[in-house]
PDB file of N, CA and C in Angstrom:
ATOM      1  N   UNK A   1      12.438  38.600  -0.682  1.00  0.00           N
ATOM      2  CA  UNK A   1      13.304  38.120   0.383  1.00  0.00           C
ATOM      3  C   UNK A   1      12.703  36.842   0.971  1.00  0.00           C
ATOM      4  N   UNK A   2      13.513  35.662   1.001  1.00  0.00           N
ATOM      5  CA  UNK A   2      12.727  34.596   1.652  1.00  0.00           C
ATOM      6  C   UNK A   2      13.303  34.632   3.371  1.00  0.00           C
ATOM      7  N   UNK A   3      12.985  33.909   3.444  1.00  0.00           N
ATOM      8  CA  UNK A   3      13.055  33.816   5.534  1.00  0.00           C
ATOM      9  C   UNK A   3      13.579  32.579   5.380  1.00  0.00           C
ATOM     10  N   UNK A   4      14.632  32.453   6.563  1.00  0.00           N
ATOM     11  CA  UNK A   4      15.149  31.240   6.367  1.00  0.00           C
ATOM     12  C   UNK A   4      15.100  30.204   7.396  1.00  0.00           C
ATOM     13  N   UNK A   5      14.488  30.643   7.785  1.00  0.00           N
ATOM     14  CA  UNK A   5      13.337  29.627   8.797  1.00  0.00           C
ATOM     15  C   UNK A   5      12.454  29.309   8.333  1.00  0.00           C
ATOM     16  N   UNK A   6      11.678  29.202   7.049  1.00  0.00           N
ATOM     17  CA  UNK A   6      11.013  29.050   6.415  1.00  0.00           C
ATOM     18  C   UNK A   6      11.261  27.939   5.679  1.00  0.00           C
ATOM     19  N   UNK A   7      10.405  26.400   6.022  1.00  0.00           N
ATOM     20  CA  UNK A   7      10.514  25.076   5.469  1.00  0.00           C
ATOM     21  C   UNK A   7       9.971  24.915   4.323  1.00  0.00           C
ATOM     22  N   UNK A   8      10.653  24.140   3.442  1.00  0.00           N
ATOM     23  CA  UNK A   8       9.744  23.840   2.230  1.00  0.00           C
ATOM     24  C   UNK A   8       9.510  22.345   1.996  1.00  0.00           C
ATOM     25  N   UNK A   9       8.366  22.184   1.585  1.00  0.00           N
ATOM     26  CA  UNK A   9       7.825  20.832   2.391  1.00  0.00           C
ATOM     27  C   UNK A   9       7.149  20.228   1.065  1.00  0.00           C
ATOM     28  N   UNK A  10       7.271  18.738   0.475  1.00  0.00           N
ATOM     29  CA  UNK A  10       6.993  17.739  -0.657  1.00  0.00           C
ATOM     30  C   UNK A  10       5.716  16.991  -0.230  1.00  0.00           C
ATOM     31  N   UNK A  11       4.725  17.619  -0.647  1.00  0.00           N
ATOM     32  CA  UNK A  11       3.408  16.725  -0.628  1.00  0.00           C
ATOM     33  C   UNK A  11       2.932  15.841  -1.879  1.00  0.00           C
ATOM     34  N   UNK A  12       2.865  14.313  -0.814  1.00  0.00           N
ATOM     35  CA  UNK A  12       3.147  13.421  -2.274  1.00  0.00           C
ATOM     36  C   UNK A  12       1.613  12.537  -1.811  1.00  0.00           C
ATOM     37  N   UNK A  13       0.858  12.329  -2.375  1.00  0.00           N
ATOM     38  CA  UNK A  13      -0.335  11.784  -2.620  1.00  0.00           C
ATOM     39  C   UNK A  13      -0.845  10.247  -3.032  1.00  0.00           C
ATOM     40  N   UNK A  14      -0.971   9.687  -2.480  1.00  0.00           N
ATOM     41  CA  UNK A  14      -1.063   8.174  -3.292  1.00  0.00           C
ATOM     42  C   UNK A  14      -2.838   8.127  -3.372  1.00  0.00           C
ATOM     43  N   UNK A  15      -3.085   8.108  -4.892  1.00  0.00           N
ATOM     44  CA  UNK A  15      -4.232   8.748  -5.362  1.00  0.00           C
ATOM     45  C   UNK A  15      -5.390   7.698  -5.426  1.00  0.00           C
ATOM     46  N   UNK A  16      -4.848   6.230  -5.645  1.00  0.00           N
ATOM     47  CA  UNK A  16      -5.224   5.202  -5.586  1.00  0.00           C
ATOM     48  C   UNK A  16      -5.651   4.747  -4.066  1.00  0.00           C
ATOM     49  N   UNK A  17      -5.180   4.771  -3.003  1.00  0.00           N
ATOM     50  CA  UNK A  17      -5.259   4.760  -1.652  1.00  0.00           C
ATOM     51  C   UNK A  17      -6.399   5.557  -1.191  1.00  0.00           C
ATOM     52  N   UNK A  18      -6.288   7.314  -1.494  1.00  0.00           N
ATOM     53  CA  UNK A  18      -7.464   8.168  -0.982  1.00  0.00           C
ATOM     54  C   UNK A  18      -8.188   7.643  -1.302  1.00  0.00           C
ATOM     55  N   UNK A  19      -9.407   7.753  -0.460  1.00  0.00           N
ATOM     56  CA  UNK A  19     -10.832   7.505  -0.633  1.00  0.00           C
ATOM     57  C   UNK A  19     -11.788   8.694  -0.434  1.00  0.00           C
ATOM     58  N   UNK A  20     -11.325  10.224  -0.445  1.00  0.00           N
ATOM     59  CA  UNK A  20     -12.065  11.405  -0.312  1.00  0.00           C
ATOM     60  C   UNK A  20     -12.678  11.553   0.891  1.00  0.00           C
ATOM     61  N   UNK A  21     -12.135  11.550   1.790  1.00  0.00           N
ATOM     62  CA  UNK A  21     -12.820  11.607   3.420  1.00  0.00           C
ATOM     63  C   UNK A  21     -12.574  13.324   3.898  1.00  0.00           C
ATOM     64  N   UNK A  22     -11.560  13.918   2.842  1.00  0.00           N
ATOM     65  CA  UNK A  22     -11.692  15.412   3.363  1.00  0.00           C
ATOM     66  C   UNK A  22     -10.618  15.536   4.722  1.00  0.00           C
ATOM     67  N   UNK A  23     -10.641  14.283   5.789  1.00  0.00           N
ATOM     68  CA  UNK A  23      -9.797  15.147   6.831  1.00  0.00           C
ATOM     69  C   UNK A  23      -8.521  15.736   6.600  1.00  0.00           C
ATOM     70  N   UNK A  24      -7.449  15.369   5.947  1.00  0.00           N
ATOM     71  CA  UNK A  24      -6.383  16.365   5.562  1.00  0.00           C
ATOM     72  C   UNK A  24      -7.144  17.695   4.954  1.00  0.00           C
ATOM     73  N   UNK A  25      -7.820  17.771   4.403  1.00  0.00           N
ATOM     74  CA  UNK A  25      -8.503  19.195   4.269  1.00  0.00           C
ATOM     75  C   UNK A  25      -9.192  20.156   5.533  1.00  0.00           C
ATOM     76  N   UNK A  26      -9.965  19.222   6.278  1.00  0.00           N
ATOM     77  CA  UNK A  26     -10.561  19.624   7.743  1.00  0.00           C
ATOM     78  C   UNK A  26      -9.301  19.957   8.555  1.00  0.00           C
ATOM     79  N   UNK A  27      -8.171  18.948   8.649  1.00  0.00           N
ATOM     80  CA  UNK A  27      -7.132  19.786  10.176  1.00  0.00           C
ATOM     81  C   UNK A  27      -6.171  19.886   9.347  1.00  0.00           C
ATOM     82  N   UNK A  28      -5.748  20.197   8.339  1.00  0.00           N
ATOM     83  CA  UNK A  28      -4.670  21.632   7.675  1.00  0.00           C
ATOM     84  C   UNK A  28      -4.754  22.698   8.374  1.00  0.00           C
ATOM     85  N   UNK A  29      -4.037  22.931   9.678  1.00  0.00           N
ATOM     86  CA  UNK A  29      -4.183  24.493  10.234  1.00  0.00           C
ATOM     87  C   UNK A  29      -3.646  25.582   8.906  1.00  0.00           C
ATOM     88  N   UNK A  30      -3.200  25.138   7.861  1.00  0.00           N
ATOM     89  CA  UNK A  30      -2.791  26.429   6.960  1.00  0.00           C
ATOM     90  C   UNK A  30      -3.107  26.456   5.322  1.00  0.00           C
ATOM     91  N   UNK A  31      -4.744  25.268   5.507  1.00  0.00           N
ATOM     92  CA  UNK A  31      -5.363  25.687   3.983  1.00  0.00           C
ATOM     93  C   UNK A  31      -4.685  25.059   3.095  1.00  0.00           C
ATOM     94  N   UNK A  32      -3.985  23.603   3.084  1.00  0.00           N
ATOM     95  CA  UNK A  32      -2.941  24.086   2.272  1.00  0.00           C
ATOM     96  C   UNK A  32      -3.566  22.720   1.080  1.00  0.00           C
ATOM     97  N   UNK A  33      -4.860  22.274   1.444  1.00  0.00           N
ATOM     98  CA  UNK A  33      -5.576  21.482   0.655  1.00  0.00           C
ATOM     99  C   UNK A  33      -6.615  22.116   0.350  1.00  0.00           C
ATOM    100  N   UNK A  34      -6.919  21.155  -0.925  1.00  0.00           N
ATOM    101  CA  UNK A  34      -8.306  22.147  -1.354  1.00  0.00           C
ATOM    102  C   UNK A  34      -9.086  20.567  -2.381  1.00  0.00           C
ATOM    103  N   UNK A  35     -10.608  20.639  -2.245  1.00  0.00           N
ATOM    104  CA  UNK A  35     -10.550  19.141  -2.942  1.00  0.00           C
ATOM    105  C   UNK A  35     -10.954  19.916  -4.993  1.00  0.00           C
ATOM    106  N   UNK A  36     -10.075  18.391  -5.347  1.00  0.00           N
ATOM    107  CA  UNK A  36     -10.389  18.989  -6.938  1.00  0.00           C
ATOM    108  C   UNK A  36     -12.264  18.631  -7.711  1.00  0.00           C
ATOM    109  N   UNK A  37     -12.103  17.884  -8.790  1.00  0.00           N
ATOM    110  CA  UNK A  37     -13.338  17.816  -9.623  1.00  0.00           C
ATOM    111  C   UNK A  37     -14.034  16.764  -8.734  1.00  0.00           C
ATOM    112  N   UNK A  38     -13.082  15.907  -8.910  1.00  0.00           N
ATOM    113  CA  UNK A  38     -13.504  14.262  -8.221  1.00  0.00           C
ATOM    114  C   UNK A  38     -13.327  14.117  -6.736  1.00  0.00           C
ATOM    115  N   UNK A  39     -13.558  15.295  -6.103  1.00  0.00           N
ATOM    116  CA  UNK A  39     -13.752  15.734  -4.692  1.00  0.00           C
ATOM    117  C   UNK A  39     -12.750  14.649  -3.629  1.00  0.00           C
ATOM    118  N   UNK A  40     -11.627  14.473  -4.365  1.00  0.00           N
ATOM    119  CA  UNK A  40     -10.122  14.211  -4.148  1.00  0.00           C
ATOM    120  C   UNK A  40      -9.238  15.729  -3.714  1.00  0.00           C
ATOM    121  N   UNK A  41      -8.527  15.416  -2.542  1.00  0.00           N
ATOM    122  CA  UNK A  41      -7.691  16.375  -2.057  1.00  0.00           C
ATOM    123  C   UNK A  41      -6.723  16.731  -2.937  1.00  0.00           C
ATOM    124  N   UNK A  42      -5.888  17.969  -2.556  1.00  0.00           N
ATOM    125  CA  UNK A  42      -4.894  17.997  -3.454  1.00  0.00           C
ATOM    126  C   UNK A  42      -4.236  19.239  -2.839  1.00  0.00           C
ATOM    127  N   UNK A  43      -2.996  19.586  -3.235  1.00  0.00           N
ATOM    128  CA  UNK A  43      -2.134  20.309  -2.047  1.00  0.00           C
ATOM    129  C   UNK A  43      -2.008  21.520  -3.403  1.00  0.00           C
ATOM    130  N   UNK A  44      -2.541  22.429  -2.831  1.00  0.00           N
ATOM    131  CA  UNK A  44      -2.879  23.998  -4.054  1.00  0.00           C
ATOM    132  C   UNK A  44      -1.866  24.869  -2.980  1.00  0.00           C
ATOM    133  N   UNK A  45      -1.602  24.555  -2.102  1.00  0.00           N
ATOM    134  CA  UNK A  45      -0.486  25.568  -1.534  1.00  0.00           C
ATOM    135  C   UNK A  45       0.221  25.023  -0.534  1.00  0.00           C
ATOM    136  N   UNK A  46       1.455  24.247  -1.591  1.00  0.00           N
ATOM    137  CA  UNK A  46       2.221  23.737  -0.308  1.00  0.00           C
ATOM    138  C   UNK A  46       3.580  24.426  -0.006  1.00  0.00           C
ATOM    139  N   UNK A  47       3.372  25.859  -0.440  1.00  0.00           N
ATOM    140  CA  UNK A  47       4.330  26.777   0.128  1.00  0.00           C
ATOM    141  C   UNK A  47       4.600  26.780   1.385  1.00  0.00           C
ATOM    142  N   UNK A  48       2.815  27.011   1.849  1.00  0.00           N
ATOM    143  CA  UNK A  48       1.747  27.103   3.217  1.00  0.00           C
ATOM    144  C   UNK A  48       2.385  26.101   4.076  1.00  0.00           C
ATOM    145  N   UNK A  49       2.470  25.128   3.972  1.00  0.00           N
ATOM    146  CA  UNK A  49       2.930  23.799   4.302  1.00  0.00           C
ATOM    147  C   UNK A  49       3.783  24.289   5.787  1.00  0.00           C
ATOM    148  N   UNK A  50       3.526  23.770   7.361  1.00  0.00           N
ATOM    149  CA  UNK A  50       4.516  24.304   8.112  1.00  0.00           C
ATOM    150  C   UNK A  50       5.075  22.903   8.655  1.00  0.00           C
ATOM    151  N   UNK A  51       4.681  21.536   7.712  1.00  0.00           N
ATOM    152  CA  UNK A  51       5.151  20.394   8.461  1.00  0.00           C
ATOM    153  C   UNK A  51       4.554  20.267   9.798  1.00  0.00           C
ATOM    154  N   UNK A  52       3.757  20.380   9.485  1.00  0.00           N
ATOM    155  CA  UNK A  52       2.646  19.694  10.980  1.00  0.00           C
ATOM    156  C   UNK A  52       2.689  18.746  11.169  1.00  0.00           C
ATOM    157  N   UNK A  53       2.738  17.879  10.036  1.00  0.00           N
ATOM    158  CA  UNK A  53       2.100  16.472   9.833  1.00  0.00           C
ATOM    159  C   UNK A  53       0.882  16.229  10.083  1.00  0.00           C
ATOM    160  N   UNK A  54      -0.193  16.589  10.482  1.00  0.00           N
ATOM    161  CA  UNK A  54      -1.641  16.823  11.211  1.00  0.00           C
ATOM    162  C   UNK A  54      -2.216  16.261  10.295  1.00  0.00           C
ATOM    163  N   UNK A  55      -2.180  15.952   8.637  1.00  0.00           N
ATOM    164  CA  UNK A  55      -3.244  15.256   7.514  1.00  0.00           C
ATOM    165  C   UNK A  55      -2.324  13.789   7.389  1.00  0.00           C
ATOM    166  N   UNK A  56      -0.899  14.049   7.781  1.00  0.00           N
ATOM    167  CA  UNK A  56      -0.586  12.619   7.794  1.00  0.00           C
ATOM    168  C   UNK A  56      -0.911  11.812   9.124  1.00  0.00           C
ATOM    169  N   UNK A  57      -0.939  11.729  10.334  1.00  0.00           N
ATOM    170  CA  UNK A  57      -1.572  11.797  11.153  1.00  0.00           C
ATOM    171  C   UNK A  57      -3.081  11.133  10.960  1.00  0.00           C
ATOM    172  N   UNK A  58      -3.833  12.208  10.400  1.00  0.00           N
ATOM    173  CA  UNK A  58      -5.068  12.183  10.678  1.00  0.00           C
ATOM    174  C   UNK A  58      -5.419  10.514   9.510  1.00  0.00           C
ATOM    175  N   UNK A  59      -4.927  10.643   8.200  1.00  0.00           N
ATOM    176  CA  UNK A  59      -5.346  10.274   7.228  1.00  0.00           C
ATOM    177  C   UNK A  59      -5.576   8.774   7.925  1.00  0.00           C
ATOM    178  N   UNK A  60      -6.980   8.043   7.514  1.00  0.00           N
ATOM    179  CA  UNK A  60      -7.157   6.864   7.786  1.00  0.00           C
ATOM    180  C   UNK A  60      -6.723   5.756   6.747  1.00  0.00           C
ATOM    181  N   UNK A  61      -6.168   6.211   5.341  1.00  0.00           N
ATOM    182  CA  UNK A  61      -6.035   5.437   4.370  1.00  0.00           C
ATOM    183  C   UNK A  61      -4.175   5.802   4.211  1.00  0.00           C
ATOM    184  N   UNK A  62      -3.696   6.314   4.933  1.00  0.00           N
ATOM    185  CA  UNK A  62      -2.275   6.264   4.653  1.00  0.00           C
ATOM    186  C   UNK A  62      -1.862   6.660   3.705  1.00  0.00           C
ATOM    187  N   UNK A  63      -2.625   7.911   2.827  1.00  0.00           N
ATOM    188  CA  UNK A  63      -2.681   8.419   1.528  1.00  0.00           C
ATOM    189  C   UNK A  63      -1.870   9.427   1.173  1.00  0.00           C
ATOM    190  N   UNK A  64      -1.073  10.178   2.186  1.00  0.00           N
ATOM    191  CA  UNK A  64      -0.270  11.144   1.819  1.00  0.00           C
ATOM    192  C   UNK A  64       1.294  11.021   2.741  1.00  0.00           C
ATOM    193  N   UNK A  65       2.033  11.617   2.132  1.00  0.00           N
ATOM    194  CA  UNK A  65       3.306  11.842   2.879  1.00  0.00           C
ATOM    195  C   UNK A  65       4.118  13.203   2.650  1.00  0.00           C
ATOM    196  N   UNK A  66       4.431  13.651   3.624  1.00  0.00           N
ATOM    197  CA  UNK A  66       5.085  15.272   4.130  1.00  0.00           C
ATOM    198  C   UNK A  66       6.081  14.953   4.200  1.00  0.00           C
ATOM    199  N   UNK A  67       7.080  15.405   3.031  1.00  0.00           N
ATOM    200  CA  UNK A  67       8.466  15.534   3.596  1.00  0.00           C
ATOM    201  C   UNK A  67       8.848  17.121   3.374  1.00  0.00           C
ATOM    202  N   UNK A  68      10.042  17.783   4.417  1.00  0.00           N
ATOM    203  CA  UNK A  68      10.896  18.758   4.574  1.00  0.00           C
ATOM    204  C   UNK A  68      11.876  18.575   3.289  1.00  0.00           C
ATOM    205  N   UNK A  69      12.379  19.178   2.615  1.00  0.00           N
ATOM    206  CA  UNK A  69      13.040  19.270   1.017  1.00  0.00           C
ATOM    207  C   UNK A  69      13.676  20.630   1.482  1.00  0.00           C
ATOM    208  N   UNK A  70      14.989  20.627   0.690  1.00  0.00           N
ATOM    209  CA  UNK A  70      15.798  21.838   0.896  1.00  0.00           C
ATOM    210  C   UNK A  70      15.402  22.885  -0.106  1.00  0.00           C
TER     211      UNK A  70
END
């Protein structure tokens, strides 16, 4: 059963831009980053995702973008 208040949310990465600083990983209130090999972020659960915006926000390199998707 899904909930339908329940957002589903497009995490899009500009990979070239990151520079691995971790804060979208640090204020994700819901985990929803995790860093890979090359200790680059990466969104392993963007089910989780509640549209905070809090890593877009935070990010100093303008490296990610949160959108709401039906």
């Amino acid at each position: 059963m899904t909930d339908p208040e329940k957002k589903n949310a497009e995490i899009r990465f500009n990979r070239k831009r990151c520079k691995a600083c971790a804060i979208c990983v640090t204020f994700c209130p819901k985990q929803v980053f995790e860093l890979d090999e090359k200790a680059k972020p990466q969104a392993v659960r963007p089910e989780d995702c509640i549209l905070c915006n809090m890593c877009v926000l935070r990010c100093p390199d303008f490296a990610l973008e949160v959108e709401e998707v039906e």
